[in-house]
Protein backbone atom coordinates (compact mmCIF):
# COMPACT_ATOMS: atom_id res chain seq x y z
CA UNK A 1 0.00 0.00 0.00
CA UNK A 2 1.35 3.07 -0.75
CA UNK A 3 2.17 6.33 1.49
CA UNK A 4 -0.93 8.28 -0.18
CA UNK A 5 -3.08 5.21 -0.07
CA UNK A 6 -2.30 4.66 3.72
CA UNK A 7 -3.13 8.22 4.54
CA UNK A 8 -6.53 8.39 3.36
CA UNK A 9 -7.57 5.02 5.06
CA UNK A 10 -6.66 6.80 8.02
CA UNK A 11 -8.63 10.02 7.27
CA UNK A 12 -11.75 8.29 6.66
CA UNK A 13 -11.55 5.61 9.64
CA UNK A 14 -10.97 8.83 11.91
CA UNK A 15 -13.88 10.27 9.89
CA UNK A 16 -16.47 7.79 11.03
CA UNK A 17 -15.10 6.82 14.20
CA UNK A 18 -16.21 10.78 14.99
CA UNK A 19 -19.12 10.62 13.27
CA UNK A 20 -20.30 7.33 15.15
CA UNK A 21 -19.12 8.86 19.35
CA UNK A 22 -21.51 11.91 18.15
CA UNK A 23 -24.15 10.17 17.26
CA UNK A 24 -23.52 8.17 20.07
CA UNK A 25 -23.72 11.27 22.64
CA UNK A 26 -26.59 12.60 20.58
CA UNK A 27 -28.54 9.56 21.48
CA UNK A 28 -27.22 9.19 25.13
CA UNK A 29 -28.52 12.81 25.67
CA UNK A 30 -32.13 11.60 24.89
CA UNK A 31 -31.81 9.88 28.21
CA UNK A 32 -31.69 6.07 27.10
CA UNK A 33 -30.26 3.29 29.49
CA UNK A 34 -27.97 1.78 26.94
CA UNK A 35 -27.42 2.37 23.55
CA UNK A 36 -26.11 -0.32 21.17
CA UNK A 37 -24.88 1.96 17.49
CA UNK A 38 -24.34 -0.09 14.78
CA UNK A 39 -24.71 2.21 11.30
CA UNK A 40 -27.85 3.80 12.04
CA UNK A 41 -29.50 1.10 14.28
CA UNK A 42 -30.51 1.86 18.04
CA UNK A 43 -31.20 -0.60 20.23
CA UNK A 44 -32.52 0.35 23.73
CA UNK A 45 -32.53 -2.16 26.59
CA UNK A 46 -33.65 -2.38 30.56
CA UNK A 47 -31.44 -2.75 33.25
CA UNK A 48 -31.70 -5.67 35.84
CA UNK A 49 -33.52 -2.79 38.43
CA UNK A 50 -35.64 -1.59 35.80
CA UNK A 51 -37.02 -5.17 34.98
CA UNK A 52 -37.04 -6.18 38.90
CA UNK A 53 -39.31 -3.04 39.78
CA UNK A 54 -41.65 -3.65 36.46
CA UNK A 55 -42.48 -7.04 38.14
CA UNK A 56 -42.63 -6.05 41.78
CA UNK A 57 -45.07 -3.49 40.18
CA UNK A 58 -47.31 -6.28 38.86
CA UNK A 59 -46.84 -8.71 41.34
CA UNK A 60 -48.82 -6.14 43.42
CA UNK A 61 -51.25 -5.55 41.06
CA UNK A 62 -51.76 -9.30 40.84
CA UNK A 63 -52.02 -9.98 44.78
CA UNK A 64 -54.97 -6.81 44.91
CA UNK A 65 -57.08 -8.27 41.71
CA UNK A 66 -56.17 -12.27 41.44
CA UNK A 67 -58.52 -12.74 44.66
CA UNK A 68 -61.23 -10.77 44.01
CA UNK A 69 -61.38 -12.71 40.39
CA UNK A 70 -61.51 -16.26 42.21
CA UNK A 71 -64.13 -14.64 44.73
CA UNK A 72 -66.36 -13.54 41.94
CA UNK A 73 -65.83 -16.77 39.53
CA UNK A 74 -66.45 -19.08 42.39
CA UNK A 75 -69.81 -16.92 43.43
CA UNK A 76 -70.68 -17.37 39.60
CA UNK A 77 -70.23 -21.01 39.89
CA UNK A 78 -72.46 -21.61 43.23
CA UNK A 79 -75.21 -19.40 41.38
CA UNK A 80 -75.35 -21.60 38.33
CA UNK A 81 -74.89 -24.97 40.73
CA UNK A 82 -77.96 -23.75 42.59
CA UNK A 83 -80.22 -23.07 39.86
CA UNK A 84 -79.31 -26.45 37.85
CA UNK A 85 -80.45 -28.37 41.22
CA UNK A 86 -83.33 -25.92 42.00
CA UNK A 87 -84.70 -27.04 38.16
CA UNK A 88 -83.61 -30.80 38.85
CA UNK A 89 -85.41 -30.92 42.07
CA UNK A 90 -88.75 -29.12 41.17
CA UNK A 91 -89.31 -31.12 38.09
CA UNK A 92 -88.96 -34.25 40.10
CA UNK A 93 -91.63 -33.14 42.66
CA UNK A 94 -93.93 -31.86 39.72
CA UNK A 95 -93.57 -35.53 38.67
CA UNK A 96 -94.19 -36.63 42.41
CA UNK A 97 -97.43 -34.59 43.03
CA UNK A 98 -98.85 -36.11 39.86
CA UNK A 99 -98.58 -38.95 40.83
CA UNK A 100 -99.66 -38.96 44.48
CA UNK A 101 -100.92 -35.66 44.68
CA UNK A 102 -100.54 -32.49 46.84
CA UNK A 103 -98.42 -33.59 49.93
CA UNK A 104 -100.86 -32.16 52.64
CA UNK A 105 -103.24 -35.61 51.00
CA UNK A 106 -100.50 -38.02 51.97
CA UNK A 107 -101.21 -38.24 55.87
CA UNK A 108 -97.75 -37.53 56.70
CA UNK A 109 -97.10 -37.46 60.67
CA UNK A 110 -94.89 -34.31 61.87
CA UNK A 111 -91.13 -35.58 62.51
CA UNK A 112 -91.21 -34.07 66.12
CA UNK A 113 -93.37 -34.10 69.03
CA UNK A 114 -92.92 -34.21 72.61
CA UNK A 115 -94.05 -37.59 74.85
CA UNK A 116 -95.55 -37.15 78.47
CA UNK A 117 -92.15 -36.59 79.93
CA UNK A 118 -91.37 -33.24 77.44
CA UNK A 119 -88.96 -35.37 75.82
CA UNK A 120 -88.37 -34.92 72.28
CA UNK A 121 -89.47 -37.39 70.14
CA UNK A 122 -88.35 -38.05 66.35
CA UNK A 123 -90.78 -39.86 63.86
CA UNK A 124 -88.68 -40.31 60.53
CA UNK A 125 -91.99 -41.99 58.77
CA UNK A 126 -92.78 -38.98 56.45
CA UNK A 127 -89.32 -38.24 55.51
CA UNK A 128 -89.04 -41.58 54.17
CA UNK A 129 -92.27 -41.65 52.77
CA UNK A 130 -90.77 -38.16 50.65
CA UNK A 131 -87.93 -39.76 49.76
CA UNK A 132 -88.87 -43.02 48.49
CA UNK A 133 -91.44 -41.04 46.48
CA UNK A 134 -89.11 -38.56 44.98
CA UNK A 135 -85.87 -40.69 44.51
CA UNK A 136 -87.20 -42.54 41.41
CA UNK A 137 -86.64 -39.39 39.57
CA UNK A 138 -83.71 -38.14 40.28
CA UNK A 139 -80.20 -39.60 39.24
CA UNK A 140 -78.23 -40.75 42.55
CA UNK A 141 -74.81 -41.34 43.37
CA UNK A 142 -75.18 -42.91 47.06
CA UNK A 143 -77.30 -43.47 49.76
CA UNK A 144 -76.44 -43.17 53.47
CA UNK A 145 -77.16 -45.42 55.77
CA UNK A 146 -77.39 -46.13 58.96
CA UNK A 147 -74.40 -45.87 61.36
CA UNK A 148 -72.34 -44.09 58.72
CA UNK A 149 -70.76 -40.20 59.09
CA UNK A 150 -73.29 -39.46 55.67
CA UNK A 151 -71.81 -35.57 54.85
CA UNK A 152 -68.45 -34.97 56.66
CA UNK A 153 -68.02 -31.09 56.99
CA UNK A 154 -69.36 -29.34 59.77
CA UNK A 155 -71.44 -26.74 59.37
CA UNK A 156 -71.54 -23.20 59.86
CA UNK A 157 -73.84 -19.92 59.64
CA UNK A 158 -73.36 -17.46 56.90
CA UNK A 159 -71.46 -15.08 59.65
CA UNK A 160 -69.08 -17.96 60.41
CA UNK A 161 -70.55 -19.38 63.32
CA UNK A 162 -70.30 -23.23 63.93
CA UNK A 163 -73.26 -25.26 64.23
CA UNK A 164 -72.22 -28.60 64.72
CA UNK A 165 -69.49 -31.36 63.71
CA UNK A 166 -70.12 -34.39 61.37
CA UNK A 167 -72.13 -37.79 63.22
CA UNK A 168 -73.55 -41.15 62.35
CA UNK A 169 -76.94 -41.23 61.16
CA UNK A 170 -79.25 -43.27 63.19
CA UNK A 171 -83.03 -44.05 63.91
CA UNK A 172 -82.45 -41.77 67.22
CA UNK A 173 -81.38 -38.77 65.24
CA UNK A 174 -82.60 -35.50 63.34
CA UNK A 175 -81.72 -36.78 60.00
CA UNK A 176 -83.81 -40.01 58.03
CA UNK A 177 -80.68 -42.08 56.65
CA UNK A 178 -83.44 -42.94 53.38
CA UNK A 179 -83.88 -39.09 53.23
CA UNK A 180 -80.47 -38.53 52.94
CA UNK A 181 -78.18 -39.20 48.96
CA UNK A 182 -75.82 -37.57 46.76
CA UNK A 183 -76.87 -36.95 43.14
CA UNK A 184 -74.58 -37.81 40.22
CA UNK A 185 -73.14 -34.25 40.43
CA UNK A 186 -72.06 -34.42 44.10
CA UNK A 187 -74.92 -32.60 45.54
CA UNK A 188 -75.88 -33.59 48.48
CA UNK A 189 -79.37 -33.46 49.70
CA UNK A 190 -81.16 -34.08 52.66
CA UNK A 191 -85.27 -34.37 53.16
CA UNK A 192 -85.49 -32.99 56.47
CA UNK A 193 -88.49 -32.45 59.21
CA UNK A 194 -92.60 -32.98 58.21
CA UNK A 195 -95.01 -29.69 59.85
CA UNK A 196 -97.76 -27.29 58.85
CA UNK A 197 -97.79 -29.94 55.78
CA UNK A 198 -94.72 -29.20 54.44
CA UNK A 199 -91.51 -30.68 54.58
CA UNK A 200 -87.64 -29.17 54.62
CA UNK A 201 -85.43 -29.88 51.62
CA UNK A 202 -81.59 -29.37 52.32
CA UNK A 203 -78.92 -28.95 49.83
CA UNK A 204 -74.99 -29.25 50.20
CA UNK A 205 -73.37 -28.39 46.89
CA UNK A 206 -69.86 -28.50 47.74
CA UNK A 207 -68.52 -32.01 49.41
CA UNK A 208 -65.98 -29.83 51.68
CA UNK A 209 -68.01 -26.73 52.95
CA UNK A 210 -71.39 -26.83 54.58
CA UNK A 211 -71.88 -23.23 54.98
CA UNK A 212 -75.63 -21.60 55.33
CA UNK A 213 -75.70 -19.25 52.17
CA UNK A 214 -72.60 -20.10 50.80
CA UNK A 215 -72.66 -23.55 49.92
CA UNK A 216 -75.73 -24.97 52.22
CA UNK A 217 -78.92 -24.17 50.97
CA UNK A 218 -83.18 -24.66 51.82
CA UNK A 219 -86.08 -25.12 50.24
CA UNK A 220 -89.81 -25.73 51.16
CA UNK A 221 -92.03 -28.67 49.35
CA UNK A 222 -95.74 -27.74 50.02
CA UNK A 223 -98.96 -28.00 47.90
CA UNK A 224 -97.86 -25.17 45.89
CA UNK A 225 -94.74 -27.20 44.78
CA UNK A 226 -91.02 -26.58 45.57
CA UNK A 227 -90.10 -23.46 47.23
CA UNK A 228 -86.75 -21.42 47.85
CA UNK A 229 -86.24 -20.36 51.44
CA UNK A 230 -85.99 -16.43 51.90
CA UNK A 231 -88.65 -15.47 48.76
CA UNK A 232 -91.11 -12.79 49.88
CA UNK A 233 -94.43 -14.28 50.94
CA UNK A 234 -96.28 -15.58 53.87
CA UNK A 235 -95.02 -19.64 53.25
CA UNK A 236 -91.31 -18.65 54.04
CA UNK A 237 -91.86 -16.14 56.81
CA UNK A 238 -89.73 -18.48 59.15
CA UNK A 239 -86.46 -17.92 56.96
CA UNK A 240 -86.78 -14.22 54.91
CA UNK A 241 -84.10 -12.49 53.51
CA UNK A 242 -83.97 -9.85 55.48
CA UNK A 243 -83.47 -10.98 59.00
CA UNK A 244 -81.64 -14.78 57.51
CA UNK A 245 -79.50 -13.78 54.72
CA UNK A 246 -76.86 -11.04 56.44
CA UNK A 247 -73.45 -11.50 57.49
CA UNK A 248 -73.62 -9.59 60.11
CA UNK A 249 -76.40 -11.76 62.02
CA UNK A 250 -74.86 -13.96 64.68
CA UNK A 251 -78.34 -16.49 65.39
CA UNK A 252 -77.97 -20.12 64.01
CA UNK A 253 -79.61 -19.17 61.13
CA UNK A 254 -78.17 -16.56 59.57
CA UNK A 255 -77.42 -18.00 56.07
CA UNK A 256 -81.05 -19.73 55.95
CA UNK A 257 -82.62 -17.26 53.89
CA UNK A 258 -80.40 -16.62 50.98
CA UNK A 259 -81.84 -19.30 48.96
CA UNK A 260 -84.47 -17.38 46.62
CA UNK A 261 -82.04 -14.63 46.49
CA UNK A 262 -79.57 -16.47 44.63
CA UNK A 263 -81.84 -18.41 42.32
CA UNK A 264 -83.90 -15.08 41.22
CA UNK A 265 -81.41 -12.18 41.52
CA UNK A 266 -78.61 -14.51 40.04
CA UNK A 267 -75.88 -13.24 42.48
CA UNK A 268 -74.66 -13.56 45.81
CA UNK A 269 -74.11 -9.60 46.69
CA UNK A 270 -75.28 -10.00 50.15
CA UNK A 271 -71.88 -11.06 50.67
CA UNK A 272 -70.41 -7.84 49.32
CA UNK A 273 -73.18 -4.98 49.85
CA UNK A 274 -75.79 -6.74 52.16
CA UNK A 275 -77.11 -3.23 54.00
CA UNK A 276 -78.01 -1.94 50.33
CA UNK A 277 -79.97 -4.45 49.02
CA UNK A 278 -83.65 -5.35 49.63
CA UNK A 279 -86.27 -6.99 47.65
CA UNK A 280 -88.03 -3.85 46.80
CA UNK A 281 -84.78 -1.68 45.75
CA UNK A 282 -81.33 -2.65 44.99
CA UNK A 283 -80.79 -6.01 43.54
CA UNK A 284 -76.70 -5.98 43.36
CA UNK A 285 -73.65 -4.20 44.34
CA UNK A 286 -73.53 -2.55 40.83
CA UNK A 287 -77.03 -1.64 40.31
């Protein structure tokens, strides 16, 4: 290479080496991290603190909303549950009542009554009569039976209180063993006491909880058919909504009353909002 040659190699190499540390500052001055020249490319990247604070950022986010999200999909799950056993149940007693007709017809004896020493006394005879009646059309999974701990949980009201633990049925007891199955979807449901001709129906829906209003649920089977506990009219005045479906209520049974809110409002809000809503105003949080 010759003298001249060698010169202007070096001209031009000190030409763009100049030209590439300006363009270099230029950038820097925009107030990038990093800067990676190559010709005209930028490339812009994070630091390791950057990146660490970006997630602690949504790792917050995450812990406020995640919950909430599981609260309100689970809610949304236990509302559709109900209604799909609320259907399954009243077509089977329409089916029943055609058959036999109206239950107040079927001499059924009331499951309590006190002997001539006040001692209470437990007649199962019309919760069996209701379940053998009723069990031909519905699809179940098991029957209890005598001397066996039927539904494990123990139970609790809607504000948390607890009612009882898990025992054996027996003839002795509150509970009919015939009266008391598992449908093919896991419910569990129990027939429970026979007065003022009608007759208890108890729901479980969840094999691990058995809480009033959450997963623990009543109805009422009388001549007018199958009704939720809670609704608004003289047949359900011992459970209403607004004295047995709040939180806040600390008497065995708060939780009883919830029923016919969930099946015809389609939410569970009382657990949210309960001092807002009432049967004549607000129906939900968001209303």
């Amino acid at each position: 290479m010759s003298e001249a040659h060698s010169k202007e190699l070096n001209v031009l190499t000190s030409y763009r080496l100049n030209d590439f540390k300006k363009k270099a500052a230029f950038t820097l001055a925009e107030g990038a991290t990093h800067v990676d020249m190559s010709d005209n490319i930028r490339r812009v990247a994070f630091t390791l603190a950057e990146v660490l604070i970006t997630l602690g950022i949504i790792g917050i986010v995450a812990a406020m909303t995640i919950p909430t999200l599981i609260s309100k999909y689970t809610e949304k799950q236990t509302v559709t549950h109900l209604i799909k056993v609320y259907t399954t149940l009243s077509n089977a007693f329409q089916m029943v009542n055609a058959e036999y007709g109206p239950i107040s017809t079927w001499g059924l004896k009331n499951t309590t009554s006190v002997d001539e020493n006040d001692e209470v006394v437990y007649d199962h005879s019309a919760q069996k009569i209701v379940a053998e009646r009723i069990k031909p059309y519905l699809k179940i999974s098991r029957q209890c039976v005598i001397g066996e701990i039927c539904y494990p949980s123990s139970s609790y009201t809607l504000s948390g209180q607890k009612l009882g633990d898990p025992s054996p049925l027996s003839e002795e007891s509150d509970s009919s063993p015939e009266g008391s199955f598992f449908l093919s979807d896991g419910t569990y449901i129990n027939i429970g006491w026979y007065g003022l001709k009608r007759i208890d129906i108890g729901i479980v829906l969840k094999p691990d909880q058995n809480i009033l209003g959450k997963t623990k649920f009543f109805f009422t089977y009388t001549d007018k058919g199958l009704i939720p506990e809670g609704m608004k009219n003289p047949l359900n005045e011992y459970a209403t909504f607004e004295q047995h479906c709040d939180p806040s209520k600390t008497f065995k049974e708060s939780g009883r009353g919830c029923t016919a809110w969930v099946i015809y409002n389609k939410n569970m809000d009382y657990l949210h909002c309960r001092d807002e809503l009432s049967w004549d105003g607000k129906h939900s949080c968001d209303e």
